[in-house]
N, C-alpha and C. Protein backbone atom coordinates (compact mmCIF):
# COMPACT_ATOMS: atom_id res chain seq x y z
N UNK A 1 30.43 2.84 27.58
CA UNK A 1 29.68 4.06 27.31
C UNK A 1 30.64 5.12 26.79
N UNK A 2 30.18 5.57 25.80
CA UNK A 2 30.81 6.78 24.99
C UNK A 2 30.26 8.50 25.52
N UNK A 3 31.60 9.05 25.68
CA UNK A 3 31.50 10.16 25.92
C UNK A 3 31.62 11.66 25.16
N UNK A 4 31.24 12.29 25.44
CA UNK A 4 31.66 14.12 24.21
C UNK A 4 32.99 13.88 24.72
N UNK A 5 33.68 14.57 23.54
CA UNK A 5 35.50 14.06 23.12
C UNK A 5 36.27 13.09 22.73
N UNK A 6 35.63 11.81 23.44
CA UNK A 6 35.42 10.46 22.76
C UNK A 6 35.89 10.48 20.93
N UNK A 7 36.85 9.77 20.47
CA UNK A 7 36.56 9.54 19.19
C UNK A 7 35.39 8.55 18.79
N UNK A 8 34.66 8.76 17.93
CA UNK A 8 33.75 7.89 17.39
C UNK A 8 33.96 6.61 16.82
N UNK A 9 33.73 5.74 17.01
CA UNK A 9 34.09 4.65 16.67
C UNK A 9 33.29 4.07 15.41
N UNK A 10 34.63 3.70 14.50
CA UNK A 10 33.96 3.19 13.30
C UNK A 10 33.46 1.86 13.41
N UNK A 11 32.23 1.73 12.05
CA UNK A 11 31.44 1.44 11.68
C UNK A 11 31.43 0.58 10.19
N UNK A 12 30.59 -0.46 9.89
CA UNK A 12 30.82 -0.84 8.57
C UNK A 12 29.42 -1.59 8.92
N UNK A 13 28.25 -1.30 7.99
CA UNK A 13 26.80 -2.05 8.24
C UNK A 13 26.06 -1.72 6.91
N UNK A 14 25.53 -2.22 7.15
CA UNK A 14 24.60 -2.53 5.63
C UNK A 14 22.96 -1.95 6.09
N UNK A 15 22.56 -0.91 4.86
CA UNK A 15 21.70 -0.61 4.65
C UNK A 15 20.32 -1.30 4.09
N UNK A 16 19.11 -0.40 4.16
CA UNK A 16 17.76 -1.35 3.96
C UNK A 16 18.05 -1.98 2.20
N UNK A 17 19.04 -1.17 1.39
CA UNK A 17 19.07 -1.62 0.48
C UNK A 17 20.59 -2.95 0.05
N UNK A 18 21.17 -2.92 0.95
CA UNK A 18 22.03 -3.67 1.34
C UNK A 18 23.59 -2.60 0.98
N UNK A 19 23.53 -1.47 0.65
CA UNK A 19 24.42 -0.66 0.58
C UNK A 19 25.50 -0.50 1.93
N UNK A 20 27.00 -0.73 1.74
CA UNK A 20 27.40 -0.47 2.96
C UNK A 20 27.83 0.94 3.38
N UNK A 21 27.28 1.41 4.93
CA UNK A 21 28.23 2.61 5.07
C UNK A 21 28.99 2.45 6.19
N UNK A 22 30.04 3.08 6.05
CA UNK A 22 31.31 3.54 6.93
C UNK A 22 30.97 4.99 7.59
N UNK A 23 32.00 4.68 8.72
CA UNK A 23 31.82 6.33 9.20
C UNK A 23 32.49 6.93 8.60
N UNK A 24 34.41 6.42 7.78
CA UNK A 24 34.64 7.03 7.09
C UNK A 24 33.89 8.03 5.82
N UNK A 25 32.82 7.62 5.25
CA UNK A 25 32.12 7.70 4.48
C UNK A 25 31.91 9.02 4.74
N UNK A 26 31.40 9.61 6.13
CA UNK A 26 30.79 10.61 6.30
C UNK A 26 31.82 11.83 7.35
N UNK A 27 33.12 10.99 6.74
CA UNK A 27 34.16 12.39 7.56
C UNK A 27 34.27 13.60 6.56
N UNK A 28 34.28 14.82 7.64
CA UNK A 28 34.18 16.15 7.06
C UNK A 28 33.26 17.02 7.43
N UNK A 29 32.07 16.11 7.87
CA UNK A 29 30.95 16.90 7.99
C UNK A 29 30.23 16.09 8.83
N UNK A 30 29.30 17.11 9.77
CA UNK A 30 28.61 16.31 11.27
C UNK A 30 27.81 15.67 10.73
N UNK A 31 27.81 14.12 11.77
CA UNK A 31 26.96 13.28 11.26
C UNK A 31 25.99 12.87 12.79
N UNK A 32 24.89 12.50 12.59
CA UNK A 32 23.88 12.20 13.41
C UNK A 32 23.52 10.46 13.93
N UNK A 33 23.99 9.89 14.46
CA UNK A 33 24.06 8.54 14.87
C UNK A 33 22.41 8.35 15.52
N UNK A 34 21.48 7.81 15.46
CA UNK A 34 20.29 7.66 16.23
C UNK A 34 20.29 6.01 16.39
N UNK A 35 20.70 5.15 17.83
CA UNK A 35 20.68 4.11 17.98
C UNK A 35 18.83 3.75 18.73
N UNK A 36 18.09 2.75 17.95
CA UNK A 36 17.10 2.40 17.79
C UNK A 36 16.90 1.27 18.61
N UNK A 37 15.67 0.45 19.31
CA UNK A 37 15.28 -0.72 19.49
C UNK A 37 14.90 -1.80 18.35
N UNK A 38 13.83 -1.02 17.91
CA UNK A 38 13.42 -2.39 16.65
C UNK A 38 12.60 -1.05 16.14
N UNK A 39 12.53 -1.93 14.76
CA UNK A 39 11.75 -1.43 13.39
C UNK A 39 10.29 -1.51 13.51
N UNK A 40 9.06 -0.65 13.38
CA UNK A 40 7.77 -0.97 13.39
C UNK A 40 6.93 -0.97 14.73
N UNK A 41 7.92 -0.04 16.01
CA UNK A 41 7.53 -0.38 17.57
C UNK A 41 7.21 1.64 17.49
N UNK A 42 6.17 1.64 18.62
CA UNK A 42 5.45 2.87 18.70
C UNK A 42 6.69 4.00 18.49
N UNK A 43 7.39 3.76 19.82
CA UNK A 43 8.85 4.85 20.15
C UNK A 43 9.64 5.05 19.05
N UNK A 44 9.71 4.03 18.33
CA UNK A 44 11.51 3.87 17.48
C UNK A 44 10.90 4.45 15.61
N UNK A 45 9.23 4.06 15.69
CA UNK A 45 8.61 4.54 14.72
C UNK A 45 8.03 6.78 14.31
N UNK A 46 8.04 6.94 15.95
CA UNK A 46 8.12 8.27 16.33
C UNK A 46 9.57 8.40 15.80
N UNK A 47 10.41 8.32 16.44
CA UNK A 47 11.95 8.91 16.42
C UNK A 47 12.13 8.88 14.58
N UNK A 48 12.25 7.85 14.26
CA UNK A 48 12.91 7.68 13.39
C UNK A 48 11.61 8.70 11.71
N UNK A 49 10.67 8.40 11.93
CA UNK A 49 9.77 9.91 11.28
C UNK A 49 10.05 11.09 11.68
N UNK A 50 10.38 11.50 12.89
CA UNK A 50 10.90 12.56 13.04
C UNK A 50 12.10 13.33 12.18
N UNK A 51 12.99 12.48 12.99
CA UNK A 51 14.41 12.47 11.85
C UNK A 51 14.34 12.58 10.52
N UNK A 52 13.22 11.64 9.67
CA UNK A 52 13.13 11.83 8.14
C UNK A 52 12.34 13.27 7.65
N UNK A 53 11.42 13.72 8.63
CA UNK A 53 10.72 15.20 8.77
C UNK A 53 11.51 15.78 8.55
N UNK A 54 12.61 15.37 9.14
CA UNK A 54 13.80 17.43 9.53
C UNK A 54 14.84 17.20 8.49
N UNK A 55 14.91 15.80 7.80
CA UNK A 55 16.16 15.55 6.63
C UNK A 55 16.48 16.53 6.20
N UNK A 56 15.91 17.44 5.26
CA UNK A 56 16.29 18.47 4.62
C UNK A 56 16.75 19.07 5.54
N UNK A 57 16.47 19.75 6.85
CA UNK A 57 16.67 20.89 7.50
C UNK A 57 18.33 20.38 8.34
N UNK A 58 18.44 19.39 8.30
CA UNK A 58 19.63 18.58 9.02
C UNK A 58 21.21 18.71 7.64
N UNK A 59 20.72 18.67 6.02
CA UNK A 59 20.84 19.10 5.11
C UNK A 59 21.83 20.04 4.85
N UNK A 60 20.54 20.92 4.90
CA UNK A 60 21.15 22.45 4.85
C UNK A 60 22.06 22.83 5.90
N UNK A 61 22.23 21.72 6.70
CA UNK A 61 23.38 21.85 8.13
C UNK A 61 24.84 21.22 7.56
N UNK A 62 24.74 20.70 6.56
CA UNK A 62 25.93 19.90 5.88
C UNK A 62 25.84 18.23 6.57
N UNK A 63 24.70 18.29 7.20
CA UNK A 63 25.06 17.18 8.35
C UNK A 63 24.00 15.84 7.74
N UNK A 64 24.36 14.76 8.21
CA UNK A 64 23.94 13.44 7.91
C UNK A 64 23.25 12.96 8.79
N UNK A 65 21.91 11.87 8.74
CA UNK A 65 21.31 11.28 9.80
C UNK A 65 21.23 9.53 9.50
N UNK A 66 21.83 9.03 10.67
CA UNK A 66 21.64 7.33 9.83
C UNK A 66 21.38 7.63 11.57
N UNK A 67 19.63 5.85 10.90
CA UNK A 67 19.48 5.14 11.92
C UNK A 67 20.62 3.45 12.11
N UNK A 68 19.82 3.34 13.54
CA UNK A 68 21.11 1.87 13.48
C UNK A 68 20.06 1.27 14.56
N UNK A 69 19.52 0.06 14.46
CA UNK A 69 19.28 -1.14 14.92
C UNK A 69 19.64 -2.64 14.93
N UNK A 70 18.79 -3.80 16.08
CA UNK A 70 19.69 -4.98 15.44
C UNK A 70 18.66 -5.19 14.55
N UNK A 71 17.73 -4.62 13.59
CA UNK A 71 17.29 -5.47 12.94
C UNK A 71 17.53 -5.96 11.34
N UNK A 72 17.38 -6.73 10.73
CA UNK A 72 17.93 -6.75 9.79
C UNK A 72 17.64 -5.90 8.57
N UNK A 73 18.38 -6.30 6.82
CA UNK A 73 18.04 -5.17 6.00
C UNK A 73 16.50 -5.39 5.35
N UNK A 74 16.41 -6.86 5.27
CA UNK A 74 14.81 -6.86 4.74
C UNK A 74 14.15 -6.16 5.43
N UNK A 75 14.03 -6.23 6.79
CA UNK A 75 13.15 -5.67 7.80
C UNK A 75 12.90 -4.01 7.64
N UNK A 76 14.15 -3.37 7.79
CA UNK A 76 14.37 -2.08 7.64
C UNK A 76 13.74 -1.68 6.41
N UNK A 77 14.05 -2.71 5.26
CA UNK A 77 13.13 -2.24 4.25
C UNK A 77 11.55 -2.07 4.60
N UNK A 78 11.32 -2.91 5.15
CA UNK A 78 9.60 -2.65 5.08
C UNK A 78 9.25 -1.49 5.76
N UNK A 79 9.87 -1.44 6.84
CA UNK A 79 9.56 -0.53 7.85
C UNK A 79 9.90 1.10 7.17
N UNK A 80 10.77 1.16 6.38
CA UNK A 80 10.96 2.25 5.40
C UNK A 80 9.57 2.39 4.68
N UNK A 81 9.30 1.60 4.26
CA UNK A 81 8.20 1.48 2.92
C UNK A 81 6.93 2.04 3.68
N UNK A 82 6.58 1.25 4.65
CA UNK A 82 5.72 1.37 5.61
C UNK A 82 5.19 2.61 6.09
N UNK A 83 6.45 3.23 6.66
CA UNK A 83 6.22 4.90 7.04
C UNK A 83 6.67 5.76 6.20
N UNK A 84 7.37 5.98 5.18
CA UNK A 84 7.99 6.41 4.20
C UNK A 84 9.16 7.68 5.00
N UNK A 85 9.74 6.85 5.32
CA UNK A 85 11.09 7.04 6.07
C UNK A 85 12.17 7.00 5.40
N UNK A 86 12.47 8.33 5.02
CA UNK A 86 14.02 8.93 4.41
C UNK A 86 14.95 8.40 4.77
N UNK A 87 15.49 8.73 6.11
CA UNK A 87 16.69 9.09 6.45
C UNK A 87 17.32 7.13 6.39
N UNK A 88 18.66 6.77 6.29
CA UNK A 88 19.21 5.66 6.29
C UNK A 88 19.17 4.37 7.25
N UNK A 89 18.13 3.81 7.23
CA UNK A 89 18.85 2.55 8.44
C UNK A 89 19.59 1.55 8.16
N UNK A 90 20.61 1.69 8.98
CA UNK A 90 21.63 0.61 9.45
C UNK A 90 21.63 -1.05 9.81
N UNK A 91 21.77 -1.89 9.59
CA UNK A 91 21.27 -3.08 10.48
C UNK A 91 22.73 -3.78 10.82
N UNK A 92 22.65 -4.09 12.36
CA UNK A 92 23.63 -4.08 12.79
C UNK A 92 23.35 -5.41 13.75
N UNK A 93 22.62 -6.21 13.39
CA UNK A 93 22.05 -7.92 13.12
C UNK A 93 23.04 -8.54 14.26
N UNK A 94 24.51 -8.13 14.41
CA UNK A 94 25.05 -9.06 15.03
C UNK A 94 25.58 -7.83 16.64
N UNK A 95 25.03 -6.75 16.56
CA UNK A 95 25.25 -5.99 17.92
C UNK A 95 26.48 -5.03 18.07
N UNK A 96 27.86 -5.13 16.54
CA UNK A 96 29.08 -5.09 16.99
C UNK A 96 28.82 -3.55 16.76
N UNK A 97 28.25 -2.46 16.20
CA UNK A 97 28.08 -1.21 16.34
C UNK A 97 28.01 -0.93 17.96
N UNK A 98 26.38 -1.07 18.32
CA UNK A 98 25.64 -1.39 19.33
C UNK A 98 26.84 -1.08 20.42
N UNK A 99 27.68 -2.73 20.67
CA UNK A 99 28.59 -2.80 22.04
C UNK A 99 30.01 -1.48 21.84
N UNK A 100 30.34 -1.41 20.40
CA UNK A 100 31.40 -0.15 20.24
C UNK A 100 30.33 1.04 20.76
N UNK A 101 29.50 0.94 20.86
CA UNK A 101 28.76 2.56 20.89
C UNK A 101 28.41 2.76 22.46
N UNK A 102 28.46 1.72 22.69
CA UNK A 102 27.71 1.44 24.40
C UNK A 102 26.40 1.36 24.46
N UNK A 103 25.43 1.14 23.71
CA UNK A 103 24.04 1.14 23.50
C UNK A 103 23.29 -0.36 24.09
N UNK A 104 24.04 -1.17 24.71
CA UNK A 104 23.70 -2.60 24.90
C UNK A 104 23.75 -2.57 26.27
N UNK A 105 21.58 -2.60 26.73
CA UNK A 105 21.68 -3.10 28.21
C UNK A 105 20.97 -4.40 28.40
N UNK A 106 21.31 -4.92 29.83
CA UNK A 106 20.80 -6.26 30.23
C UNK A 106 18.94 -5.57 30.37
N UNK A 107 17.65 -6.20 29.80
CA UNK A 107 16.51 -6.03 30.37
C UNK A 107 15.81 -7.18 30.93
N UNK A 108 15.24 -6.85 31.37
CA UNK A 108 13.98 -8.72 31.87
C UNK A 108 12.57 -8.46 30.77
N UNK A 109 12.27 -9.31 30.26
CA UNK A 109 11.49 -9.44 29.18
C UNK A 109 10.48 -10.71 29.83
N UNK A 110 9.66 -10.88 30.51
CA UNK A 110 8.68 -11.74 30.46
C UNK A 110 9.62 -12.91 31.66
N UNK A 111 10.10 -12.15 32.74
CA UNK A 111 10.84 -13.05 33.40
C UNK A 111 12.12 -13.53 32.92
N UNK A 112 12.98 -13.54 31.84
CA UNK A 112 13.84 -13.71 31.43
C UNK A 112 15.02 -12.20 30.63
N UNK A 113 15.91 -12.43 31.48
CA UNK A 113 17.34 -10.92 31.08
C UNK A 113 17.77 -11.42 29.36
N UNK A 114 17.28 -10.32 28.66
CA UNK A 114 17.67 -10.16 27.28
C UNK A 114 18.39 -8.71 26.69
N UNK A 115 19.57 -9.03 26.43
CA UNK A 115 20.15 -8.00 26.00
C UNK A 115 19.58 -6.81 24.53
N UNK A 116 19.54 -5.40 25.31
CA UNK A 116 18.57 -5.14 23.86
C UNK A 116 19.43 -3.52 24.12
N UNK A 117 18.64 -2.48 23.67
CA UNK A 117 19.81 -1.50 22.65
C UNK A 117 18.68 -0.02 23.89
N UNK A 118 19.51 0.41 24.52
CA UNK A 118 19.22 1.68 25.06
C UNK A 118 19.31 2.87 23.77
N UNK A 119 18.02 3.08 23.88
CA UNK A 119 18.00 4.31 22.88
C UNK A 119 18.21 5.94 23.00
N UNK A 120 19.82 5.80 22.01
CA UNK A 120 20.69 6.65 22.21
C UNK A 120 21.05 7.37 20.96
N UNK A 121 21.47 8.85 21.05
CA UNK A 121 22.02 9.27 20.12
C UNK A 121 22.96 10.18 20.07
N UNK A 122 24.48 9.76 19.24
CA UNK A 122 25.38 10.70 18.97
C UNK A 122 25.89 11.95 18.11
N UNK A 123 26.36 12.88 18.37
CA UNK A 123 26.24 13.94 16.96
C UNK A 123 27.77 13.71 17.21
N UNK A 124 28.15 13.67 15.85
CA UNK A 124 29.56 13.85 15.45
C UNK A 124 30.42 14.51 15.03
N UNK A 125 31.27 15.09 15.22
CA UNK A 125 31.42 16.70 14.24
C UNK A 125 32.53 16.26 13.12
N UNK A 126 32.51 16.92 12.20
CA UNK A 126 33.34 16.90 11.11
C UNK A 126 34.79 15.71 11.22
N UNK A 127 35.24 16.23 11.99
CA UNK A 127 36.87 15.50 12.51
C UNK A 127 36.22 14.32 13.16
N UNK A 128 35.12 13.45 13.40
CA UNK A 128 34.80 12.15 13.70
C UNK A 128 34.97 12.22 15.25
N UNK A 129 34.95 13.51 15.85
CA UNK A 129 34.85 13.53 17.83
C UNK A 129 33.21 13.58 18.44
N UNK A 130 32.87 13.26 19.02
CA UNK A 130 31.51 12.67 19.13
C UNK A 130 31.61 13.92 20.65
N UNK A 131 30.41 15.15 19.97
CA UNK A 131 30.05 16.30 20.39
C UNK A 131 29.01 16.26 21.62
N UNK A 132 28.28 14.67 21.01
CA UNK A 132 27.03 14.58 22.14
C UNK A 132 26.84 13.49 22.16
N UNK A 133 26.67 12.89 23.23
CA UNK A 133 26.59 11.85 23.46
C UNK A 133 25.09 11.20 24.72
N UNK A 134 23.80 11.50 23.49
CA UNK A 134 22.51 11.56 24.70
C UNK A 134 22.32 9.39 25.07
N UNK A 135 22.01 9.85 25.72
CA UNK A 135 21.19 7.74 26.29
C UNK A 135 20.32 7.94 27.13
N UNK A 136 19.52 6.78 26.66
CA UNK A 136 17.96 7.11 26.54
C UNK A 136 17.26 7.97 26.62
N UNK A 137 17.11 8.52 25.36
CA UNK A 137 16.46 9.47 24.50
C UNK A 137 14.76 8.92 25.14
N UNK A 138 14.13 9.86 25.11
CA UNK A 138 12.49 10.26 25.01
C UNK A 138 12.15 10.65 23.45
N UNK A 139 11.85 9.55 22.83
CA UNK A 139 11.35 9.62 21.20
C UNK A 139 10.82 10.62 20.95
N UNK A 140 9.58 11.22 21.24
CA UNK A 140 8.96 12.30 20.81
C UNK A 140 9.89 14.01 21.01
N UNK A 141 9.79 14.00 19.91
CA UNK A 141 10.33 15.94 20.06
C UNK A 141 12.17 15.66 20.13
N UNK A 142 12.55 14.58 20.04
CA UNK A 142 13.97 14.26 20.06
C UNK A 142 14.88 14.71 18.84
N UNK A 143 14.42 14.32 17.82
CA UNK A 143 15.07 14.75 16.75
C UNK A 143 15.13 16.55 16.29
N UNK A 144 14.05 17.15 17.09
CA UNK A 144 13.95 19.02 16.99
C UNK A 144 15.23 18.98 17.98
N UNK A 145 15.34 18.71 19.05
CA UNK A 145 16.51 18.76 20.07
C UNK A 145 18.15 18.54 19.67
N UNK A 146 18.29 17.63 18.79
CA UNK A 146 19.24 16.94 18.25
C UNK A 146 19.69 18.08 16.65
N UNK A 147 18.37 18.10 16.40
CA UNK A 147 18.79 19.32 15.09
C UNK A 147 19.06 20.88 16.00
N UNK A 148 18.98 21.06 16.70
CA UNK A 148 19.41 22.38 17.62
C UNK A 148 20.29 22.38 18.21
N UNK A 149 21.46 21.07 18.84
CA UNK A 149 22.32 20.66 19.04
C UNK A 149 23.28 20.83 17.87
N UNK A 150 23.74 20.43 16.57
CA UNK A 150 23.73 20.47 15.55
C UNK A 150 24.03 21.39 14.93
N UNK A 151 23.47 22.54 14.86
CA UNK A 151 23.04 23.88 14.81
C UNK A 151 24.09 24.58 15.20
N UNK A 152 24.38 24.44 16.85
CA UNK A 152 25.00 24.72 17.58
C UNK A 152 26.96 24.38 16.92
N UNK A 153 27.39 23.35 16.07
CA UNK A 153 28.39 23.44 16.30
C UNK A 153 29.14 23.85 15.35
C-alpha cells in the first residue's frame, strides 16, 4: 500500500487505442491515477463518466486523468464507445501496475478467493510524489472530491 510522500511508481500500459503511456510521460504536472474493477460494471461505469464530465475542468488545472484496470485494450475500447468516455484507460491485463500501486485484494466470489483491484485513487503532483493516496473510493461524487483535492495543490 502506497502512501502521501510515497514516490509514485512508474508505469508503462497500453491504452484503448493501444497507445503506450508512462508516468514519465506526465512529469511536470499533477496527474490523477483512478484504479478501476472492470469496464461496463454499475460503480466503475459511474466513476469513470464522472472523471470524463470534469476533463476539461481537471484541464484547466494543468492536470491529467488516466483510468487503469485489468481489463484489456479491446475491451476498454468498447466500454469508451459505449459511454462516450474521454478521459484515458489503461489496461493493465497482467496486474503489474495494480500490485506496484497496492490496489490488489484477496475477495470470495461465489465461494472461491479471487484476486481483484480495490478501487483506489492517487493524485500526483508535478515532481511524481503521490499527494493522495484514497482506497476504496465510493464511485458516486468521487471524481468532484478528487478535482477539489487537486485544486488544492
Amino acid at each position: 500500500m502506497l502512501n502521501e510522500g510515497d514516490n509514485a511508481p512508474d508505469f508503462e500500459l497500453p491504452d484503448a487505442d493501444m497507445a503506450i503511456a508512462r508516468l514519465a510521460d506526465y512529469s511536470g504536472k499533477p496527474l490523477v491515477l483512478f484504479f478501476y474493477v472492470r469496464d461496463d460494471t454499475p460503480g466503475c461505469t459511474t466513476e469513470a463518466i464522472e472523471f470524463s464530465d470534469r476533463e476539461a475542468r481537471f484541464t484547466r488545472l494543468g492536470c491529467n486523468v488516466l483510468g487503469i484496470s485489468r481489463d484489456d485494450c479491446i475491451r476498454h475500447g468498447a466500454f469508451r464507445e459505449k459511454h462516450g468516455i474521454s478521459v484515458p484507460l489503461l489496461a493493465d491485463k497482467e496486474g503489474i501496475a495494480c500490485r506496484d500501486y497496492g490496489v490488489l485484494v484477496m475477495r470470495e466470489v461465489d465461494g472461491v478467493q479471487r484476486e481483484g483491484v480495490n478501487r483506489s485513487t492517487f493524485i500526483i503532483d508535478a515532481a511524481g510524489v503521490i499527494r493522495h493516496a484514497l482506497y476504496g473510493v465510493v464511485p458516486k461524487g468521487h471524481a468532484e472530491e478528487v478535482f477539489n483535492l487537486v485544486k488544492e495543490l
